[in-house]
PDB file of N, CA and C in Angstrom:
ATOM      1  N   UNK A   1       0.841  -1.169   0.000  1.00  0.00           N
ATOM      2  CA  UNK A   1       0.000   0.000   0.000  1.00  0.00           C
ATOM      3  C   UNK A   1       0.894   1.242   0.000  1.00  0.00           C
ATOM      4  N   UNK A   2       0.360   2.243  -0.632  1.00  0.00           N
ATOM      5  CA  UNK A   2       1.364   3.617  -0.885  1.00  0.00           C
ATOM      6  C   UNK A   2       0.954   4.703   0.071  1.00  0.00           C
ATOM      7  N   UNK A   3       1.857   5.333   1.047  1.00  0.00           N
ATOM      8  CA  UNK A   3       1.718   5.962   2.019  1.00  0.00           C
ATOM      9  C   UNK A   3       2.139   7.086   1.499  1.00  0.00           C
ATOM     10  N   UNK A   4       1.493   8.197   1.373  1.00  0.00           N
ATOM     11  CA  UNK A   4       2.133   9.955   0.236  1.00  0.00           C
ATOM     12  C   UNK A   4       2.453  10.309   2.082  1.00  0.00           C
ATOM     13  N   UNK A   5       3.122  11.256   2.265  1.00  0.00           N
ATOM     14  CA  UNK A   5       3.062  12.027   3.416  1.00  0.00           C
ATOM     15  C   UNK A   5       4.145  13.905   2.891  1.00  0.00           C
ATOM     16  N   UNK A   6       3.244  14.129   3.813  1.00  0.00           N
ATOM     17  CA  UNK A   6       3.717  16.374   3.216  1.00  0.00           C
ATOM     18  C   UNK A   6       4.546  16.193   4.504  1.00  0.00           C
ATOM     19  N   UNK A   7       5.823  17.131   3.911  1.00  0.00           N
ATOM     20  CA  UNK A   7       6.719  17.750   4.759  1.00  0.00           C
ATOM     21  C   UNK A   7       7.013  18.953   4.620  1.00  0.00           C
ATOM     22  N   UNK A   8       7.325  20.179   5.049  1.00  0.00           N
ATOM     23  CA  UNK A   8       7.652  21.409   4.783  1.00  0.00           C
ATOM     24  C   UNK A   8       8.932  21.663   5.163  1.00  0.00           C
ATOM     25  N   UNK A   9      10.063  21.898   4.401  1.00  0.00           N
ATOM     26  CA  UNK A   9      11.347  21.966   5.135  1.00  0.00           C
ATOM     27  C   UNK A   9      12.245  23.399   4.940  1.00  0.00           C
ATOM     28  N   UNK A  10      12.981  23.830   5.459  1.00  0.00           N
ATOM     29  CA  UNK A  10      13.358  24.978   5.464  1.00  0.00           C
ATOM     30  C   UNK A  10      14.873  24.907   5.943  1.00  0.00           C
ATOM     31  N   UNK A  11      15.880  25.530   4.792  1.00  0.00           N
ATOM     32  CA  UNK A  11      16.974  25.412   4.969  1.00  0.00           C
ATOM     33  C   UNK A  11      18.016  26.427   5.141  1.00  0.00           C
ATOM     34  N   UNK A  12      19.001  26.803   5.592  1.00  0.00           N
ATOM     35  CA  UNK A  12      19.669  28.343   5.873  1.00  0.00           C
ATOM     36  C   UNK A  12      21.384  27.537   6.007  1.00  0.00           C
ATOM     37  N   UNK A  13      22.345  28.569   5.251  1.00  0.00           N
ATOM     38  CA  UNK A  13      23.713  28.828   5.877  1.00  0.00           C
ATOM     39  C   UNK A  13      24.069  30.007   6.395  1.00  0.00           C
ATOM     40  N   UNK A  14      25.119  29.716   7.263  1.00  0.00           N
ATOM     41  CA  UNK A  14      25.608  31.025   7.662  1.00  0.00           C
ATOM     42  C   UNK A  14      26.859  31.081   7.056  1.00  0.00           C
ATOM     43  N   UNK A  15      27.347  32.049   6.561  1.00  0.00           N
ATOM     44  CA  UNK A  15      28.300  31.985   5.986  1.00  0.00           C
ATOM     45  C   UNK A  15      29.490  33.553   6.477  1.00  0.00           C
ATOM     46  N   UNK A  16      30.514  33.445   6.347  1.00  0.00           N
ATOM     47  CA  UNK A  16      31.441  34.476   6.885  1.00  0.00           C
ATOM     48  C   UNK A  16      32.008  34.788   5.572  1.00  0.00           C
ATOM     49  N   UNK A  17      32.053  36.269   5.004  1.00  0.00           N
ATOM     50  CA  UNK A  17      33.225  36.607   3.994  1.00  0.00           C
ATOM     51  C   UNK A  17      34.045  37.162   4.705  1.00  0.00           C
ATOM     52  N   UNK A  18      35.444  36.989   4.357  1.00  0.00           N
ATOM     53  CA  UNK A  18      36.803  37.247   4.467  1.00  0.00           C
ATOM     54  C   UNK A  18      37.482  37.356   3.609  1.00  0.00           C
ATOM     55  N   UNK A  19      38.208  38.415   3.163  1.00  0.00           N
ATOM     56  CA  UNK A  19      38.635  39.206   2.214  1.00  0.00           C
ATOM     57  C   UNK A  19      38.631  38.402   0.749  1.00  0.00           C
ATOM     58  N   UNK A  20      36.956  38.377   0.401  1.00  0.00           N
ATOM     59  CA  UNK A  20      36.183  38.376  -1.288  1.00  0.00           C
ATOM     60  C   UNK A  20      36.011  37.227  -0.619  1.00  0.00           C
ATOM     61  N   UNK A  21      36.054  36.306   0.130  1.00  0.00           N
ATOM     62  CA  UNK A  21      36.356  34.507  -0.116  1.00  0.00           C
ATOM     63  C   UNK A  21      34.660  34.147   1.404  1.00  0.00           C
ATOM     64  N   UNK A  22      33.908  33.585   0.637  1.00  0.00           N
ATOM     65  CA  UNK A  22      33.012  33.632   1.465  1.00  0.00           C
ATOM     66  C   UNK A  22      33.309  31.502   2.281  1.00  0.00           C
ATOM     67  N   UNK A  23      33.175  31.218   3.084  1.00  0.00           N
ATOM     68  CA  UNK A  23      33.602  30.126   3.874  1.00  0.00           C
ATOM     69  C   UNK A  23      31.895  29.868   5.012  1.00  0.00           C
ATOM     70  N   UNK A  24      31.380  28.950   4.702  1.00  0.00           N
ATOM     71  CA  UNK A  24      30.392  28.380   5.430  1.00  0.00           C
ATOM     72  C   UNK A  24      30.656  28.225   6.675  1.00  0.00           C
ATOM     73  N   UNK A  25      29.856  28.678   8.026  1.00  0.00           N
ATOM     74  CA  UNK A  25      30.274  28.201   9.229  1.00  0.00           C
ATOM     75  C   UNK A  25      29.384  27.044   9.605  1.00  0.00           C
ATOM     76  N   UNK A  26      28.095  27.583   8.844  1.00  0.00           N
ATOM     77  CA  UNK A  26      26.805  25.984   9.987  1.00  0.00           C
ATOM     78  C   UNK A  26      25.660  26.152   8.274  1.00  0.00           C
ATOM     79  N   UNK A  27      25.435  24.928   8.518  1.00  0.00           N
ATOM     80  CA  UNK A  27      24.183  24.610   8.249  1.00  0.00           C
ATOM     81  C   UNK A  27      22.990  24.420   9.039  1.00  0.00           C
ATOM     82  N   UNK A  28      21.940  24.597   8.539  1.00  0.00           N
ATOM     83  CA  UNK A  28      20.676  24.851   9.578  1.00  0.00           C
ATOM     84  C   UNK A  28      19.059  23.881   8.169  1.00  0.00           C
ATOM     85  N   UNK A  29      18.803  22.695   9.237  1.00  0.00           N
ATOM     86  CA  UNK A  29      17.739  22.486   8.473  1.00  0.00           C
ATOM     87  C   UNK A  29      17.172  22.599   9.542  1.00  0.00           C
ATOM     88  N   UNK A  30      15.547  22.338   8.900  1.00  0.00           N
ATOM     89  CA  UNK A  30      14.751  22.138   9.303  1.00  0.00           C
ATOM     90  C   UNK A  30      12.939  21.767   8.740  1.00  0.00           C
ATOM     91  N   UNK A  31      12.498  20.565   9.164  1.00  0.00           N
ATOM     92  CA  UNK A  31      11.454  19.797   8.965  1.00  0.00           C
ATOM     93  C   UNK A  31      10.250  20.118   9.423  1.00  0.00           C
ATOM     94  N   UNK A  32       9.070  20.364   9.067  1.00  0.00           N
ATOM     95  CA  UNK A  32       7.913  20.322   9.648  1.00  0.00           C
ATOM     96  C   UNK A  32       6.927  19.175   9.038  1.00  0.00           C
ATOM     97  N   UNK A  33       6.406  17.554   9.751  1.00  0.00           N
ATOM     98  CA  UNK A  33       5.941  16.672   9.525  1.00  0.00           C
ATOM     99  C   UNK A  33       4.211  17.600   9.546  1.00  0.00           C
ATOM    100  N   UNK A  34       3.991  16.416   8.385  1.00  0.00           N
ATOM    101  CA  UNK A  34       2.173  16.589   8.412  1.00  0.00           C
ATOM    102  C   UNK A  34       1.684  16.112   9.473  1.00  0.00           C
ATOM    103  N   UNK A  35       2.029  15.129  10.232  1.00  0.00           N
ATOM    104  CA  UNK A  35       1.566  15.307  11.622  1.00  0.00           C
ATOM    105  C   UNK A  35       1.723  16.395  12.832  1.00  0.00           C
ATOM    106  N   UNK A  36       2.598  17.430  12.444  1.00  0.00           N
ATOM    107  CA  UNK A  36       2.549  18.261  13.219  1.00  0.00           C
ATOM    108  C   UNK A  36       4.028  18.509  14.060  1.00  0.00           C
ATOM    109  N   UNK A  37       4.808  17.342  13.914  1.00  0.00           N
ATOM    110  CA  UNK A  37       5.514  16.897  14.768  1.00  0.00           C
ATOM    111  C   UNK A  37       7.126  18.085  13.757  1.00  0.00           C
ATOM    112  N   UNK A  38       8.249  18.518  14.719  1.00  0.00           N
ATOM    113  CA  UNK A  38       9.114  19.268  14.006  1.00  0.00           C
ATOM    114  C   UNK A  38      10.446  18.676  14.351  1.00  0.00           C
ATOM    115  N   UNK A  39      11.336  19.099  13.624  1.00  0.00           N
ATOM    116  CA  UNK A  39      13.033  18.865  14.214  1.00  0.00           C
ATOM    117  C   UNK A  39      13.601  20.080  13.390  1.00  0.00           C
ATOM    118  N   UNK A  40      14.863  20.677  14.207  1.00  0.00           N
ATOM    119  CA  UNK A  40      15.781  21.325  13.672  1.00  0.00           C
ATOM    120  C   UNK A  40      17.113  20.803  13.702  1.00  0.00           C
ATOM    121  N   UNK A  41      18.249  21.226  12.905  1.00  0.00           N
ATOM    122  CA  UNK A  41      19.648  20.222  13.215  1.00  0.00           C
ATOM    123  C   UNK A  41      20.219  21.772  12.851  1.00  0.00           C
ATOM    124  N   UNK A  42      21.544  21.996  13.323  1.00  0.00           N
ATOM    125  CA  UNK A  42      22.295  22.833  13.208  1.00  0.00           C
ATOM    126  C   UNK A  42      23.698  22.172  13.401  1.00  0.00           C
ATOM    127  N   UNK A  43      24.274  22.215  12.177  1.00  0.00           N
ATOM    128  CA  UNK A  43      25.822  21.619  11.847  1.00  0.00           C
ATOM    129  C   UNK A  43      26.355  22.847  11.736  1.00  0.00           C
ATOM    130  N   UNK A  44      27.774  22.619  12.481  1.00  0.00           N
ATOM    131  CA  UNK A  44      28.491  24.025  12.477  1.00  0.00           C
ATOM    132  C   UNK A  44      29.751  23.582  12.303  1.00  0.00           C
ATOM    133  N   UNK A  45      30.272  23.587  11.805  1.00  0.00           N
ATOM    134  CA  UNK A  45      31.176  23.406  10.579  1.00  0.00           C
ATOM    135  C   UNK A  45      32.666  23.694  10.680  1.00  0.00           C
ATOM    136  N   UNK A  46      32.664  24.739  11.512  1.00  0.00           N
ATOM    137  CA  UNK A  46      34.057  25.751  12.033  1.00  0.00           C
ATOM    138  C   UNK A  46      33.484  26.449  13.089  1.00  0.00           C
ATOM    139  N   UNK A  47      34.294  25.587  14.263  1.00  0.00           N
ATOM    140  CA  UNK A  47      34.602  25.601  15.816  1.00  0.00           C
ATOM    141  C   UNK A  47      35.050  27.235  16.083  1.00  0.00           C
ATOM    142  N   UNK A  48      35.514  27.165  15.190  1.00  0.00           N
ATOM    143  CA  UNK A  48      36.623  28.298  15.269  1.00  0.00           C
ATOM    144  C   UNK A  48      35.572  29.521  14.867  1.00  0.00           C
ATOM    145  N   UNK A  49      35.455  29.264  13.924  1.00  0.00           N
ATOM    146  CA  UNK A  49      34.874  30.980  13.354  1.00  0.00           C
ATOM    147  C   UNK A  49      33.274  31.061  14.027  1.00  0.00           C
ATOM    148  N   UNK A  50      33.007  30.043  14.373  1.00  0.00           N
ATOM    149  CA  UNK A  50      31.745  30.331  15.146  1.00  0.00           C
ATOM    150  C   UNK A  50      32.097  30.793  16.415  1.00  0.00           C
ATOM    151  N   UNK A  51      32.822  30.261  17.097  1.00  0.00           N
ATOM    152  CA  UNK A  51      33.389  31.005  18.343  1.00  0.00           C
ATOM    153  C   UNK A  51      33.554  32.570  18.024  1.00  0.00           C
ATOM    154  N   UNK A  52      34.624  32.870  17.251  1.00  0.00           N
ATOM    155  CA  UNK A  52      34.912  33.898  16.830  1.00  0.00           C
ATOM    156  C   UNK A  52      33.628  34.998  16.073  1.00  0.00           C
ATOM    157  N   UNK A  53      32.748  34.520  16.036  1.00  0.00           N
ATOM    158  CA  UNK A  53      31.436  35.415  15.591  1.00  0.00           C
ATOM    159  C   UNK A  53      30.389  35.179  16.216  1.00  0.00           C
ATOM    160  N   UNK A  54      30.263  34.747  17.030  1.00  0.00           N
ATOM    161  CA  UNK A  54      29.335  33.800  18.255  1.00  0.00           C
ATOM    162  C   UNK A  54      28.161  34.738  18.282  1.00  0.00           C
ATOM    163  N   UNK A  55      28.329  36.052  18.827  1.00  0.00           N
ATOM    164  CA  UNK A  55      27.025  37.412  18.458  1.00  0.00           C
ATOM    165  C   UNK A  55      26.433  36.845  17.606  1.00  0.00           C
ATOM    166  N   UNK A  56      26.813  37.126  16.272  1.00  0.00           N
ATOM    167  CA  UNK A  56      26.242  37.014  14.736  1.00  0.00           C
ATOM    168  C   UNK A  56      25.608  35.922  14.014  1.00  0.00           C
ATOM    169  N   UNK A  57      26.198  34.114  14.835  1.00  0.00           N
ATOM    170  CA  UNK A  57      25.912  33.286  14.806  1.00  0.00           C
ATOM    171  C   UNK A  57      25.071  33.477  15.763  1.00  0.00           C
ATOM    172  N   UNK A  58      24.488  33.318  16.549  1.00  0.00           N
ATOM    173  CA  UNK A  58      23.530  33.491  17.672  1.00  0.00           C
ATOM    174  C   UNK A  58      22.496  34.083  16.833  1.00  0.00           C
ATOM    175  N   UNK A  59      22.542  35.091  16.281  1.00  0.00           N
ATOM    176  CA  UNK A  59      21.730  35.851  15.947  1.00  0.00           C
ATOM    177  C   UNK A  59      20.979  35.294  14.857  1.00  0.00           C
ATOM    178  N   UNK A  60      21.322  34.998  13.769  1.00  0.00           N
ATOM    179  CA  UNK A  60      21.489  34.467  12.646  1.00  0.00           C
ATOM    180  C   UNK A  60      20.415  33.119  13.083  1.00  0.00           C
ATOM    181  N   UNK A  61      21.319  31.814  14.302  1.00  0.00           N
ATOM    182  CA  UNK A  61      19.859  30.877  14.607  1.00  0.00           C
ATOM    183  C   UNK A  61      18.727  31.374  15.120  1.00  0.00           C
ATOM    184  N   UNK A  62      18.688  32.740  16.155  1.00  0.00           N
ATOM    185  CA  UNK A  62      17.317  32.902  16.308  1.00  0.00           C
ATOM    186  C   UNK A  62      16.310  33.314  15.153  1.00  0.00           C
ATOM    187  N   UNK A  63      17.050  34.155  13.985  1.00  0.00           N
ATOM    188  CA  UNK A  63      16.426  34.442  13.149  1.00  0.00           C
ATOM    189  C   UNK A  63      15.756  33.095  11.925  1.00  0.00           C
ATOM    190  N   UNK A  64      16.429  32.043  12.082  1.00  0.00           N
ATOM    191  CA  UNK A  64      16.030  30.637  11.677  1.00  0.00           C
ATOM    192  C   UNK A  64      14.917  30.298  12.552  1.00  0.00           C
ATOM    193  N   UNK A  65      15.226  30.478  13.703  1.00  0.00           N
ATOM    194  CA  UNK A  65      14.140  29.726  14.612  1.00  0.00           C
ATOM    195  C   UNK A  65      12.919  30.208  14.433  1.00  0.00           C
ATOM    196  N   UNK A  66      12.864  31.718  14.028  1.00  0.00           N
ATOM    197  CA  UNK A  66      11.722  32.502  14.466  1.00  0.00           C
ATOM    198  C   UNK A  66      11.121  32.517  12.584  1.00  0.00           C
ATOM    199  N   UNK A  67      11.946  31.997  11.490  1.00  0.00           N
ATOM    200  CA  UNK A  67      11.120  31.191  10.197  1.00  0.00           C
ATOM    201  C   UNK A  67      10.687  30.109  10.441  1.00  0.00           C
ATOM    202  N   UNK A  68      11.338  29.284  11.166  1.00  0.00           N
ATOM    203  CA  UNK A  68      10.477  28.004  11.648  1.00  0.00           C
ATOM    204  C   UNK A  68       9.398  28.341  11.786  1.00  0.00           C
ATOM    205  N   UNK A  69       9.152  28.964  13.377  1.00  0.00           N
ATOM    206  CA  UNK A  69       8.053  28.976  13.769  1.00  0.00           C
ATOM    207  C   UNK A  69       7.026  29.578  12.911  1.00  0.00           C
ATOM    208  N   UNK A  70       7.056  30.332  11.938  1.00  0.00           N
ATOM    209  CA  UNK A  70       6.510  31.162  11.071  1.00  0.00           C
ATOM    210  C   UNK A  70       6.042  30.275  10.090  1.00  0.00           C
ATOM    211  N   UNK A  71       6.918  28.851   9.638  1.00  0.00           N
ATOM    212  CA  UNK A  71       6.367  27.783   8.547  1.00  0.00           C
ATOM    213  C   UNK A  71       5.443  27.270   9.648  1.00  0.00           C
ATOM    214  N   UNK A  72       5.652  27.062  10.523  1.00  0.00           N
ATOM    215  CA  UNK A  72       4.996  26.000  11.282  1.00  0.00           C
ATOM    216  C   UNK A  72       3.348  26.331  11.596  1.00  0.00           C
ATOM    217  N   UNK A  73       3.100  27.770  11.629  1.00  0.00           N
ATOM    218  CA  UNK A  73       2.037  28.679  12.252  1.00  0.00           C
ATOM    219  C   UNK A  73       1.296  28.767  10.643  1.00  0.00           C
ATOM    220  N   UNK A  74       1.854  28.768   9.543  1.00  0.00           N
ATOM    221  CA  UNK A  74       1.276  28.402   8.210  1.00  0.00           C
ATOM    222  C   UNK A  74       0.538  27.034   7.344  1.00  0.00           C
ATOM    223  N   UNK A  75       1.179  26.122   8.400  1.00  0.00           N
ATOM    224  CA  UNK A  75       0.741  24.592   8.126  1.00  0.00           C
ATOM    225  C   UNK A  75      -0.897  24.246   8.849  1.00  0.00           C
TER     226      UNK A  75
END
């Protein structure tokens, strides 16, 4: 038997430029199941430059978090 199921997913990098050369720090997914049910994952990539921008990274996931919640309040 064939089971269809909807997902809504939503994806973001953060990324740092340094002189012209842009370098990924994290990846950011995130899932919203047709049951309702959610997950986020945040891979961060460089220890280092996330430390080193930690403000901006901070900032950057709440502003993910707060599209989440925004797909999620649309479903």
């Amino acid at each position: 038997m064939l089971r269809i199921t909807k997902q809504s997913l939503l994806n973001g990098t953060l990324v740092i430029e340094k002189e012209g050369t842009e370098t990924v720090v994290a990846t950011l997914n995130a899932t919203i199941q047709e049951d309702g049910s959610s997950n986020i994952n945040r891979f961060i990539q460089s220890n280092a430059l996330y430390l080193s921008n930690k403000k901006a990274m901070d900032d950057d996931f709440a502003r993910f978090d707060a599209a989440m919640t925004a797909m999620m309040s649309e479903d």
